[in-house]
Protein backbone atom coordinates (compact mmCIF):
# COMPACT_ATOMS: atom_id res chain seq x y z
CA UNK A 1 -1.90 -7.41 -8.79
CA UNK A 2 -5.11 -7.22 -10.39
CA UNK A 3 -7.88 -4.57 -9.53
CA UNK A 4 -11.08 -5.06 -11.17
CA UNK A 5 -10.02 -4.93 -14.76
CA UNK A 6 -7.15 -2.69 -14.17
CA UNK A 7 -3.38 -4.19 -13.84
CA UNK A 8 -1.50 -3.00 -11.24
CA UNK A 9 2.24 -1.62 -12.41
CA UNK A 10 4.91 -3.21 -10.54
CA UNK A 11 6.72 0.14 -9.77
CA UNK A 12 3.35 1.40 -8.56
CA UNK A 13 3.26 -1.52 -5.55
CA UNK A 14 7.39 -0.71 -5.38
CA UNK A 15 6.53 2.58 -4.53
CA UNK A 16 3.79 2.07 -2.09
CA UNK A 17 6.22 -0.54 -0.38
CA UNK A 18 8.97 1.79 -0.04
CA UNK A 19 5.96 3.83 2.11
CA UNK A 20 5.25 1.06 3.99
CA UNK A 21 9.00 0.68 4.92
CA UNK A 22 9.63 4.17 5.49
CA UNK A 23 8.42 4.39 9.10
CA UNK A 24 4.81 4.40 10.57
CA UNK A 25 2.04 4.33 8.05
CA UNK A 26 -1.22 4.52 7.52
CA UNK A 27 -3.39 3.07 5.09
CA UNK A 28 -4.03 6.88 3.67
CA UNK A 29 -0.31 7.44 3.55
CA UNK A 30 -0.26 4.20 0.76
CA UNK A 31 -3.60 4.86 -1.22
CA UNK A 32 -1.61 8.45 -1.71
CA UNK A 33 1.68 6.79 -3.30
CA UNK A 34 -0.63 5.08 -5.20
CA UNK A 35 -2.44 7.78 -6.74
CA UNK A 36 0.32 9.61 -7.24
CA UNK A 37 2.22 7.68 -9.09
CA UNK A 38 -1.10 6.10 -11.70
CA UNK A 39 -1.99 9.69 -12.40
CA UNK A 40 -4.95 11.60 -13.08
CA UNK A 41 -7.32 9.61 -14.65
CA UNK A 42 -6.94 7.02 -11.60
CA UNK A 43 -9.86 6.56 -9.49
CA UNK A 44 -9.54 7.12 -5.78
CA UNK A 45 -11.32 3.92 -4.50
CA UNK A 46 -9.03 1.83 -6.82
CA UNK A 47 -6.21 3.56 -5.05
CA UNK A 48 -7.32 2.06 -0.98
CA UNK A 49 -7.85 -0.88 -3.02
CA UNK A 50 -4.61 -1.33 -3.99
CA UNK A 51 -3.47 0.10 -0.56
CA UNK A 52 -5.61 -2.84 1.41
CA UNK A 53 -4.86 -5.35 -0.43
CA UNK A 54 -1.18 -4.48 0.26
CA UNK A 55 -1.61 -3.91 3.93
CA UNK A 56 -3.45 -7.33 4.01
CA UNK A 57 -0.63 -9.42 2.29
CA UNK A 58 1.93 -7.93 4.60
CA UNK A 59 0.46 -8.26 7.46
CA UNK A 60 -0.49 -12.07 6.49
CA UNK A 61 3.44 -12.55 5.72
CA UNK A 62 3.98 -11.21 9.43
CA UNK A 63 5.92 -8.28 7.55
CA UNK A 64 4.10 -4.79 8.70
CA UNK A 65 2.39 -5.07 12.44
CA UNK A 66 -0.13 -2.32 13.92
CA UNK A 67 1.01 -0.17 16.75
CA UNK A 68 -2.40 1.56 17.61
CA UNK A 69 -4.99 1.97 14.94
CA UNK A 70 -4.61 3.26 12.16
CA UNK A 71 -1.38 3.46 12.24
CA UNK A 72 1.05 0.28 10.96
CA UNK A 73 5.18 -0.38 11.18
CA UNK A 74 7.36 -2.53 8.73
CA UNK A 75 8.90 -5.25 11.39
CA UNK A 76 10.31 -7.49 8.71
CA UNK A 77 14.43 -7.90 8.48
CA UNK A 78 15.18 -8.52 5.49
């Protein structure tokens, strides 16, 4: 995944996936993962970027559904 000019480390989505399968979730609860795991010098905004764009893709694959905003549930069996 590509954020402006910034590529996105695979074990950084891993990690914010492992969120999103974890329980309920919000948005917040996967732009902090994110952050967390790039480090300091890691802008915020590029974090709920990468946090959106995941939330997006899984919902589009029918694998995370919204219970009552803003809060989201992994439904996918895998």
């Amino acid at each position: 995944m590509r954020i402006k000019s910034y590529e996105v480390p695979q074990q950084v989505i891993d990690a914010c996936i492992t969120v999103m399968k974890s329980g309920v979730f919000r948005s917040s609860d996967v732009a902090s993962m994110a952050h967390s795991c790039i480090g300091k010098p890691w802008n915020k905004v590029l974090a709920d970027r990468i946090a959106d764009r995941l939330i997006q893709k899984m919902r589009r694959e029918k694998k995370i559904k919204m219970l009552a905003f803003p809060k989201w549930q992994w439904v996918d069996r895998e």
